[in-house]
Structure formats: structure tokens, C-alpha cells
N, C-alpha and C. Protein backbone atom coordinates (compact mmCIF):
# COMPACT_ATOMS: atom_id res chain seq x y z
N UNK A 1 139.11 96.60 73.45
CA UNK A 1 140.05 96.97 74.49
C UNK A 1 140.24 98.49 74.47
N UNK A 2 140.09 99.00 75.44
CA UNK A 2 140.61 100.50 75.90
C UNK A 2 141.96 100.85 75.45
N UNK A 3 142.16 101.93 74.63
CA UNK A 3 143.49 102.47 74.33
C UNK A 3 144.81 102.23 75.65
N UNK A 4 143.93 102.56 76.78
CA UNK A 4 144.79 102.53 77.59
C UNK A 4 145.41 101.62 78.55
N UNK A 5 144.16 100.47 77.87
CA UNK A 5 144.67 99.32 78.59
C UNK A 5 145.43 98.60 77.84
N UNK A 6 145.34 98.52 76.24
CA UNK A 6 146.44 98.32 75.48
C UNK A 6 148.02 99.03 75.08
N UNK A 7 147.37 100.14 75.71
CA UNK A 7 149.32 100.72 76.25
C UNK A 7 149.79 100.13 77.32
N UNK A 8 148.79 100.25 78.42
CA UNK A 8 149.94 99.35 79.48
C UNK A 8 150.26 98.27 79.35
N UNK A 9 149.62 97.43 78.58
CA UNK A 9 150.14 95.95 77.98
C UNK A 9 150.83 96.07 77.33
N UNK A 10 151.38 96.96 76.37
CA UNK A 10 152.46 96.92 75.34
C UNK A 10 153.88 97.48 76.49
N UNK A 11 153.76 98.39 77.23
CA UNK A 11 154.54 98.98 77.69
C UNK A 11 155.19 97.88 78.94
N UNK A 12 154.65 97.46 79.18
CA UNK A 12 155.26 95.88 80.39
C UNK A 12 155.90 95.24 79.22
N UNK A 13 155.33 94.63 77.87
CA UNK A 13 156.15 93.56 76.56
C UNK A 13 157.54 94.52 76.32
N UNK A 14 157.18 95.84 76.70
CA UNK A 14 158.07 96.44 76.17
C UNK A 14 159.42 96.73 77.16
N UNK A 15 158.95 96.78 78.19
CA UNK A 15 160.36 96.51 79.68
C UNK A 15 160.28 95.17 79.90
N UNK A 16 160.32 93.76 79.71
CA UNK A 16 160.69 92.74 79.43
C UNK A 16 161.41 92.59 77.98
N UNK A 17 160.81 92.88 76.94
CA UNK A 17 161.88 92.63 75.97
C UNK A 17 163.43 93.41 76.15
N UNK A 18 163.36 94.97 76.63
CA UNK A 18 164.54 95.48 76.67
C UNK A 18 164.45 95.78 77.79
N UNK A 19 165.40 95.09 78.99
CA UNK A 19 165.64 95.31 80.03
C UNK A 19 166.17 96.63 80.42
N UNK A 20 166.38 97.20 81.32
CA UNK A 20 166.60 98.60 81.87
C UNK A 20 166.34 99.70 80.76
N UNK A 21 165.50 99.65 79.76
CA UNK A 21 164.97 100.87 79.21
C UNK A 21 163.84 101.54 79.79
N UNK A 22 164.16 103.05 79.84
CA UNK A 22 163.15 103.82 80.22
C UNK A 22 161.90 103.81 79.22
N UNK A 23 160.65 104.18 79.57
CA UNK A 23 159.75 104.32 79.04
C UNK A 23 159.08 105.59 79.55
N UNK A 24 158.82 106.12 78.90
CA UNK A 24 157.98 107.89 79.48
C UNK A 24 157.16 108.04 78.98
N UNK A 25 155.66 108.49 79.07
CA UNK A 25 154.32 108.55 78.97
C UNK A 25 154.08 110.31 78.39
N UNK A 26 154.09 110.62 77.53
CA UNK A 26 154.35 112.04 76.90
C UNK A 26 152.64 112.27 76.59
N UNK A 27 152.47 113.60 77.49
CA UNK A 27 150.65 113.46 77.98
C UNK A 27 150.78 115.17 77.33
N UNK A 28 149.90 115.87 77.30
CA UNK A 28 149.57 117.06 76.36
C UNK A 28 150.15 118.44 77.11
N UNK A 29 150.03 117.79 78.35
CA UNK A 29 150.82 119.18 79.34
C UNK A 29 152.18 119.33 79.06
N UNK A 30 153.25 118.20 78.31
CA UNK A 30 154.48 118.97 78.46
C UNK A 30 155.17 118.24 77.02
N UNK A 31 153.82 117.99 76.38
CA UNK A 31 154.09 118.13 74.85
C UNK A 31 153.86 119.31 73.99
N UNK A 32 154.01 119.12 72.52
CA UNK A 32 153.56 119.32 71.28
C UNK A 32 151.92 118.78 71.09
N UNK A 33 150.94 119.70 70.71
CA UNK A 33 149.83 118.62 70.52
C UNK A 33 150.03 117.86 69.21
N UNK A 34 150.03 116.65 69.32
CA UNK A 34 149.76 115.28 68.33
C UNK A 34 151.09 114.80 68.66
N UNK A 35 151.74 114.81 69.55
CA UNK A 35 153.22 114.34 69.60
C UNK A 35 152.72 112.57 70.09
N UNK A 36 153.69 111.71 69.70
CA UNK A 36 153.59 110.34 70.29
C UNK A 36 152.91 110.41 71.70
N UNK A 37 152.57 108.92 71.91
CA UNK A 37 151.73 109.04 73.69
C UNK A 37 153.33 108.28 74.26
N UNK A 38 153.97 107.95 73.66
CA UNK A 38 155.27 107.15 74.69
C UNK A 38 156.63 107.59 73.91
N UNK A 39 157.36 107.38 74.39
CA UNK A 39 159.28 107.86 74.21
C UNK A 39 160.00 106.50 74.83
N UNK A 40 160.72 105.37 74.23
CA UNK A 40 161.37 104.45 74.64
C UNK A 40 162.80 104.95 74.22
N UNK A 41 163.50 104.85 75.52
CA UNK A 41 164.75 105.11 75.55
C UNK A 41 165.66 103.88 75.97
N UNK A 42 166.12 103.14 75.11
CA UNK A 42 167.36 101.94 75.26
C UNK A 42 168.79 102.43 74.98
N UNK A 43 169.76 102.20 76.00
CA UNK A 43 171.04 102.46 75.41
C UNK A 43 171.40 103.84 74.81
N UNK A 44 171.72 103.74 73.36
CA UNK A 44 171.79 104.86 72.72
C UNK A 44 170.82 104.97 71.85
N UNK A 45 169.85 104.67 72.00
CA UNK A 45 168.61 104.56 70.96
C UNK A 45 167.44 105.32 71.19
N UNK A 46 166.51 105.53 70.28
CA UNK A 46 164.99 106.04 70.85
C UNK A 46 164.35 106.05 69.85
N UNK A 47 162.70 105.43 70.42
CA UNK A 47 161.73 105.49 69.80
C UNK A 47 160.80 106.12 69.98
N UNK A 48 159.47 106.46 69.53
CA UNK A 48 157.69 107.13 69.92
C UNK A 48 157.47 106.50 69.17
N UNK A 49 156.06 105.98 70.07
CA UNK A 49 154.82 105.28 69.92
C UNK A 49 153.43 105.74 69.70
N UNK A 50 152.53 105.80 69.05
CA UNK A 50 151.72 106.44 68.68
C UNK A 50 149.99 105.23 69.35
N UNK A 51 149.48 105.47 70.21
CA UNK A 51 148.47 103.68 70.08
C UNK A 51 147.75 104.36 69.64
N UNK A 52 146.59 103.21 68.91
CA UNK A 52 145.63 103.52 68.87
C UNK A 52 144.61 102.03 68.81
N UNK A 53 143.19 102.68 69.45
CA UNK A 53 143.04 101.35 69.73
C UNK A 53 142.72 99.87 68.68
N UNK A 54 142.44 100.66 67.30
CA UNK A 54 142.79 99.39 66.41
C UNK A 54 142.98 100.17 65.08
N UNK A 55 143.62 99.26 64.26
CA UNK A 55 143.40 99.70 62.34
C UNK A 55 142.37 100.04 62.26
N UNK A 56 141.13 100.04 62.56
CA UNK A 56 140.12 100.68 61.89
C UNK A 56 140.10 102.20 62.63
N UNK A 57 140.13 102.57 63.73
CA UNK A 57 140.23 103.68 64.63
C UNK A 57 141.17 104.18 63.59
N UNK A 58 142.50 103.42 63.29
CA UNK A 58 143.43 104.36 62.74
C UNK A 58 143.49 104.67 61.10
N UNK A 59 142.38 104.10 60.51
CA UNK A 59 142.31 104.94 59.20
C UNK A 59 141.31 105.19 58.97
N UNK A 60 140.16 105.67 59.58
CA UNK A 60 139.19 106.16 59.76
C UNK A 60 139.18 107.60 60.01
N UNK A 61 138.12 108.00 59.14
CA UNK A 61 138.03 109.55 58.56
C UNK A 61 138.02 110.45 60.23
N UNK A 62 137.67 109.96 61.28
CA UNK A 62 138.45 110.38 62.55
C UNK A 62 139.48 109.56 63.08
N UNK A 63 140.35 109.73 62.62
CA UNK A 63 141.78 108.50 62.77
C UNK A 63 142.73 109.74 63.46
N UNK A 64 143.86 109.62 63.11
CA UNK A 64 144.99 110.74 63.95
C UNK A 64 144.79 112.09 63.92
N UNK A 65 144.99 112.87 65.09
CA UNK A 65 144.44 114.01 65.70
C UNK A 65 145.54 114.40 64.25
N UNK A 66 145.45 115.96 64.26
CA UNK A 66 146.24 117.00 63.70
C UNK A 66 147.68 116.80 64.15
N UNK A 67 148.77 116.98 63.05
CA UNK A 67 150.12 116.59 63.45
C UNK A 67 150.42 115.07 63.75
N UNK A 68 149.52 114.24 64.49
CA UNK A 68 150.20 112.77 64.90
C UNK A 68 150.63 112.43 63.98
N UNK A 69 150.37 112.32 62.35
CA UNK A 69 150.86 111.84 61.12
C UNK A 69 151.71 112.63 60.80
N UNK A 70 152.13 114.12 61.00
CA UNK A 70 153.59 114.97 60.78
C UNK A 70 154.96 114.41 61.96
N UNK A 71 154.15 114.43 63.40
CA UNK A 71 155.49 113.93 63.75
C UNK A 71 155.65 112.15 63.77
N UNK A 72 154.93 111.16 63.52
CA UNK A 72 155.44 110.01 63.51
C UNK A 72 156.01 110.04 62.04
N UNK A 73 156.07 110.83 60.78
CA UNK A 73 157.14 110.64 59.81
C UNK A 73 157.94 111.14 60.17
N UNK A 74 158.03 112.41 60.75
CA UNK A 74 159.28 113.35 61.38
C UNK A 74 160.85 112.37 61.97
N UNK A 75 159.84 112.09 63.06
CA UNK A 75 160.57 111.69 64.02
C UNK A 75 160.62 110.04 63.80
N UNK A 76 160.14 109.30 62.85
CA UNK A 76 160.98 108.59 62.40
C UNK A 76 161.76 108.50 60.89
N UNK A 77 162.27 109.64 60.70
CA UNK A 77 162.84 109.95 59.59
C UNK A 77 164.64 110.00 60.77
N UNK A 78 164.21 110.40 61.97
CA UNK A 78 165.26 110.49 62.86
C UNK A 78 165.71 109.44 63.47
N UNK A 79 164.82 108.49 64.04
CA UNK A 79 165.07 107.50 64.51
C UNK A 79 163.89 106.57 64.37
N UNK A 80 162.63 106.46 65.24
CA UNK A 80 162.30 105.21 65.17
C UNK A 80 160.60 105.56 65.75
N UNK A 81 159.56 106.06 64.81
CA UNK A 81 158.11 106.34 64.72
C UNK A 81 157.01 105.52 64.37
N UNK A 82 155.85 104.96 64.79
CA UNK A 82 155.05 103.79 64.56
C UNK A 82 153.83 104.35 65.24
N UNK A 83 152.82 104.01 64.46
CA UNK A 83 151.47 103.98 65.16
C UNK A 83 151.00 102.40 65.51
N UNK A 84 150.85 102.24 66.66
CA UNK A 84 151.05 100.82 67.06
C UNK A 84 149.04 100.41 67.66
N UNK A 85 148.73 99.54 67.11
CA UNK A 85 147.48 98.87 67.45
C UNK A 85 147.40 97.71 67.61
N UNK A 86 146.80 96.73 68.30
CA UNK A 86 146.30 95.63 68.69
C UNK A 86 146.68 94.41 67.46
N UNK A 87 146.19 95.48 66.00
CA UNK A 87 146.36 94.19 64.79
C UNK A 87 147.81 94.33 64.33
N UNK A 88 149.18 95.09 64.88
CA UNK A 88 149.69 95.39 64.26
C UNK A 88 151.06 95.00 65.44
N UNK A 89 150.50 95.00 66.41
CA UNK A 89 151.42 94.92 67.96
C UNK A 89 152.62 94.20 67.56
N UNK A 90 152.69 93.01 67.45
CA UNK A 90 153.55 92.41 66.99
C UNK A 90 154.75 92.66 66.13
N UNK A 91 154.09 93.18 64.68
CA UNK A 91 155.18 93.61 63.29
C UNK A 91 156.14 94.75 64.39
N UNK A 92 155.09 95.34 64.59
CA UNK A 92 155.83 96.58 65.41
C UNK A 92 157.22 96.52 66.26
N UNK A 93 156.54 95.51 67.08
CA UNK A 93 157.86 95.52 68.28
C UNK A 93 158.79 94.82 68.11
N UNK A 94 158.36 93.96 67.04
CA UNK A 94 159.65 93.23 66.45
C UNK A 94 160.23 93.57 65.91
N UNK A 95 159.87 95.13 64.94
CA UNK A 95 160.87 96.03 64.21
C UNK A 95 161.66 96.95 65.42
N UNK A 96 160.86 97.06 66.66
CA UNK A 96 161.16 98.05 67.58
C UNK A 96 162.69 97.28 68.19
N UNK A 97 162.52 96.18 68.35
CA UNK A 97 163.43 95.77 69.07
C UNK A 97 164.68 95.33 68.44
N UNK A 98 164.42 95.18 66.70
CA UNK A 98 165.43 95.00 66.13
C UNK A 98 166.25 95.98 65.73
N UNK A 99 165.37 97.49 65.36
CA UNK A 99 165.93 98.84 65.46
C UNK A 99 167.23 99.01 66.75
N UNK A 100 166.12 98.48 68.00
CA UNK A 100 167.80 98.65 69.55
C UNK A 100 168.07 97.75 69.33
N UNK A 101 168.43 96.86 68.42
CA UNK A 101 169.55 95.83 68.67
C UNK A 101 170.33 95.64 67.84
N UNK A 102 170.01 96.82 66.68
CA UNK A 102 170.82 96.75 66.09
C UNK A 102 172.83 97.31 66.23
């Protein structure tokens, strides 16, 4: 599956599980380079999402650009950071959603 077709599938699971949360698509023009590819905003909460298209992509000696591994500890040292893949979709959003509900 295409990285990008597995974001837009996560990102629909992800406005059905939490109703009226924004979701924003954070693309290189009005980022940080290696910053998350998404920003979920619920309530008073927030997360970044990091995809990639599987565990092996993501620990593979070409796995995360420069920085993606500084700010997903960063910024979930603040709130709520994950590199999210196909084998992992699940653990993820079930921590994601228990993080906003908490």
C-alpha cells in the first residue's frame, strides 16, 4: 500500500473515532523538515503522526528522514508523537484515542 493511501485511511478511522476533530496535513512548505505528516487536534488535546508505509520501511537503514526521530520524541515528550504503519495501526490509535479521552 502507498504511504498515502494508508494516511487517508487512517485519517477517515481517525474523524470517525473522534468526532469534530480537526486533522491538518503538515507538508514541507510550512513546516520544519522531518516534522510529523499530520497534527490531530481534539478538544484540548493534540497529537502528530508520523506514517510510514510499514515496520520494515521504518527501521531500515533508510527509515526516518533527518529530525523525524528528534521531533516525534520531542513532541511527544509534550503531548502525543507516534510513527504509525500498517503493522502497528491499531496499538496506535487505540493509545491515540485513549490519550483524548482521557
Amino acid at each position: 500500500m502507498l504511504e498515502r493511501d494508508f494516511q487517508a485511511k487512517v485519517i477517515k478511522e481517525i474523524k470517525s473515532m473522534l468526532p469534530g476533530c480537526f486533522v491538518l496535513k503538515c507538508d514541507g512548505s510550512n513546516t520544519p523538515q522531518g516534522f510529523p505528516d499530520i497534527l490531530v487536534i481534539y478538544q484540548d488535546k493534540w497529537a502528530v503522526l508520523e506514517f510510514k508505509r510499514s515496520e520494515k520501511e521504518r527501521f531500515s537503514e533508510n527509515g526516518p528522514r533527518p529530525n523525524q526521530e528528534y521531533y516525534i520524541e520531542r513532541l511527544g515528550e509534550m503531548s502525543f508523537a507516534k510513527f504509525i504503519y500498517p503493522e502497528n495501526k491499531k496499538e496506535v490509535l487505540d493509545e491515540l484515542q485513549q490519550t483524548f479521552r482521557a
